[in-house]
C-alpha atoms as a PDB file:
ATOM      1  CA  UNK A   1       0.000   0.000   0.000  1.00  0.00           C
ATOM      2  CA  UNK A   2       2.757   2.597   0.507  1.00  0.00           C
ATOM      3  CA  UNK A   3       4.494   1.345  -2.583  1.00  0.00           C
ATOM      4  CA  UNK A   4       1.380   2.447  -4.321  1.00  0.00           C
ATOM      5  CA  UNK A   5       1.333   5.961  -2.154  1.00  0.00           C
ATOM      6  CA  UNK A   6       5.308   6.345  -3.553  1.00  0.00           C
ATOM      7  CA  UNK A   7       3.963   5.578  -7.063  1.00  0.00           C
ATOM      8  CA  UNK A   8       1.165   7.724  -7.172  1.00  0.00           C
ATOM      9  CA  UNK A   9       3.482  10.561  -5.622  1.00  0.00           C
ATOM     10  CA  UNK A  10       6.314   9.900  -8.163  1.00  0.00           C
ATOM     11  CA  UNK A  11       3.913  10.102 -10.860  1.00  0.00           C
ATOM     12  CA  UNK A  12       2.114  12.581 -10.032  1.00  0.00           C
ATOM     13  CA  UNK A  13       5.372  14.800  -9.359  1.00  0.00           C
ATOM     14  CA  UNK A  14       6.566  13.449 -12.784  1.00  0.00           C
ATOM     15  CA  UNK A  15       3.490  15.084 -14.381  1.00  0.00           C
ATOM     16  CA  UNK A  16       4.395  18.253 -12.710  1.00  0.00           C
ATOM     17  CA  UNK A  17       7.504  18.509 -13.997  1.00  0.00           C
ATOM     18  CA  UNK A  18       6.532  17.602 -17.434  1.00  0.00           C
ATOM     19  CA  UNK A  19       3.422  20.294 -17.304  1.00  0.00           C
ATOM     20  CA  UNK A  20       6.560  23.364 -15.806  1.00  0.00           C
ATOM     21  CA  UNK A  21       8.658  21.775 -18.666  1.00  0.00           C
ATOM     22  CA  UNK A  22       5.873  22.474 -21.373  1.00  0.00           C
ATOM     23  CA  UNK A  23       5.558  26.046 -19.692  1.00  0.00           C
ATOM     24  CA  UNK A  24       8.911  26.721 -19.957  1.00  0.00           C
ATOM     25  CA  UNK A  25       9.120  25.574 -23.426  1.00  0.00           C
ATOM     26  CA  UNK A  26       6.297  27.704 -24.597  1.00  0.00           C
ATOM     27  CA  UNK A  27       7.382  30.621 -22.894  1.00  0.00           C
ATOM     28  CA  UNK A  28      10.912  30.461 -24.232  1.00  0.00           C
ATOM     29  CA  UNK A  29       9.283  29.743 -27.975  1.00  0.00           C
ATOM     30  CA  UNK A  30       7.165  32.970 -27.721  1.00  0.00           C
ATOM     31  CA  UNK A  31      10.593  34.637 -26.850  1.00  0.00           C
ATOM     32  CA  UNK A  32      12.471  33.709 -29.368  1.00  0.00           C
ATOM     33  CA  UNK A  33       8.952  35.267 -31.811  1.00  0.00           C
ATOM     34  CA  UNK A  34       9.231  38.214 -29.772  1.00  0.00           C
ATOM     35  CA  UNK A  35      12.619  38.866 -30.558  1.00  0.00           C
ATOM     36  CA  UNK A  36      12.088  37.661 -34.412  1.00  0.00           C
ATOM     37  CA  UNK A  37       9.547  40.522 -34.517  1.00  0.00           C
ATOM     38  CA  UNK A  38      12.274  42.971 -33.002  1.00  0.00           C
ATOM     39  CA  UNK A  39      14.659  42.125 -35.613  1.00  0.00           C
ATOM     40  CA  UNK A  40      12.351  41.920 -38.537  1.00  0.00           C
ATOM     41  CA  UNK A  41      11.113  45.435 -37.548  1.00  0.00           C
ATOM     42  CA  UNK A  42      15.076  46.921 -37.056  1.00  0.00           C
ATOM     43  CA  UNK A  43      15.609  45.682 -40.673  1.00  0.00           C
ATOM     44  CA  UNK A  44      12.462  47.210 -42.006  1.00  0.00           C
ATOM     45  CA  UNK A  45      13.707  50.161 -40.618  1.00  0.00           C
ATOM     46  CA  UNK A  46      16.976  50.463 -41.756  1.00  0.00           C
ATOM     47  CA  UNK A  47      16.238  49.235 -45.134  1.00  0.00           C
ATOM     48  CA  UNK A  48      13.758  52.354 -45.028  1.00  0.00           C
ATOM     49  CA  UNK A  49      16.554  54.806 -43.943  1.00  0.00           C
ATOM     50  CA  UNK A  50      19.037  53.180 -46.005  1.00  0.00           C
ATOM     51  CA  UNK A  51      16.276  54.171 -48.684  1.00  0.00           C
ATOM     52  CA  UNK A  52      16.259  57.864 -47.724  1.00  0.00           C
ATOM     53  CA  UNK A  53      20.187  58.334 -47.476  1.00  0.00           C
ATOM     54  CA  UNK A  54      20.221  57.329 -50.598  1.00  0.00           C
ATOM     55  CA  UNK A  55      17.563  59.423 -52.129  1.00  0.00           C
ATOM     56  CA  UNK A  56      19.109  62.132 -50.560  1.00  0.00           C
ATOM     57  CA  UNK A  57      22.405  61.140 -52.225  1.00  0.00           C
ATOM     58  CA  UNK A  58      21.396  61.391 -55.760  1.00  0.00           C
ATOM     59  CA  UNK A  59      19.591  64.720 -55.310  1.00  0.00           C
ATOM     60  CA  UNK A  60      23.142  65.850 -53.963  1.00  0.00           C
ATOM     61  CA  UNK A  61      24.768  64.969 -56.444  1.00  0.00           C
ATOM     62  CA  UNK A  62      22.417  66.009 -58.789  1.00  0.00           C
ATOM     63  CA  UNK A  63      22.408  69.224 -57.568  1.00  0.00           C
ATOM     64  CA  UNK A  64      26.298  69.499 -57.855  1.00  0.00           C
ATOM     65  CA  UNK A  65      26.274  67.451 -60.857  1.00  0.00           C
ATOM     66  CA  UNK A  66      24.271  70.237 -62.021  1.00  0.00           C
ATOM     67  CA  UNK A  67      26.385  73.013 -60.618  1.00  0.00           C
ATOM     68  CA  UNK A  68      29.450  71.557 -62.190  1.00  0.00           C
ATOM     69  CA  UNK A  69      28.167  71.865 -65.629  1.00  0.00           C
ATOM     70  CA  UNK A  70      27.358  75.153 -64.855  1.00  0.00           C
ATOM     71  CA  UNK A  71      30.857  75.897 -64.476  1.00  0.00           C
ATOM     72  CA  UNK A  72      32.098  73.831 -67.494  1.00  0.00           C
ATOM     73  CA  UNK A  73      33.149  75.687 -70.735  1.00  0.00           C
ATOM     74  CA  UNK A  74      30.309  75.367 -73.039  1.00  0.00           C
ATOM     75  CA  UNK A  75      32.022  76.244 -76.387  1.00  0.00           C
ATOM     76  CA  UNK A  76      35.829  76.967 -77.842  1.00  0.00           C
ATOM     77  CA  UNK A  77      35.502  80.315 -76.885  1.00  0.00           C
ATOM     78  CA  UNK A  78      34.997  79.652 -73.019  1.00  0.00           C
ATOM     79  CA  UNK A  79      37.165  76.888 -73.696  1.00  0.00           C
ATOM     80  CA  UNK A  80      40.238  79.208 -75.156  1.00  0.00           C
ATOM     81  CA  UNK A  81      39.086  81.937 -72.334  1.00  0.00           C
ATOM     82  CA  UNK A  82      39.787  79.420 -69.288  1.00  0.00           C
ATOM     83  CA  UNK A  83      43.182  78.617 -70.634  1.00  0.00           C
ATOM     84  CA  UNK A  84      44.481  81.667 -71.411  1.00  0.00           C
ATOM     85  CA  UNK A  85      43.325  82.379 -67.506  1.00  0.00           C
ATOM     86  CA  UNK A  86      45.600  79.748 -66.429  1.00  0.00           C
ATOM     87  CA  UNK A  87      48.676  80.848 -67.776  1.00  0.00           C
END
């Protein structure tokens, strides 16, 4: 009769740990999601301001691309005028 008491104990304890092990395991799963969401959203977000540094990069340049043909002899004339100012 007390092996029975020992048996019931062990199994029920047994049980216990099984149902704390399941817990555990859940709660460590729905970690690791939360922390999948965090890094999906980081990446979203620096793909996004990777995005805008870039835009922001070719109107720069487009702007001094611009500037610089501003400044660029158009013609032999200009041409001829520029080098004769460097001598």
């Amino acid at each position: 009769m007390e092996s029975n008491f020992i048996d019931e104990m062990l199994l029920e304890i047994e049980e216990k740990e099984q149902q704390m092990e399941l817990a555990h395991a859940d709660m460590v799963l729905k970690e690791i999601s939360s922390l999948q969401s965090c890094i999906s959203i980081i990446l979203e977000q620096a793909e996004e301001e990777k995005q805008i540094i870039h835009e922001w990069a070719i109107q720069r340049s487009a702007k001094l691309t611009e500037r610089a043909l501003l400044l660029t002899p158009k013609n032999s004339l200009e041409t001829e005028f520029f080098a004769e100012g460097r001598k």
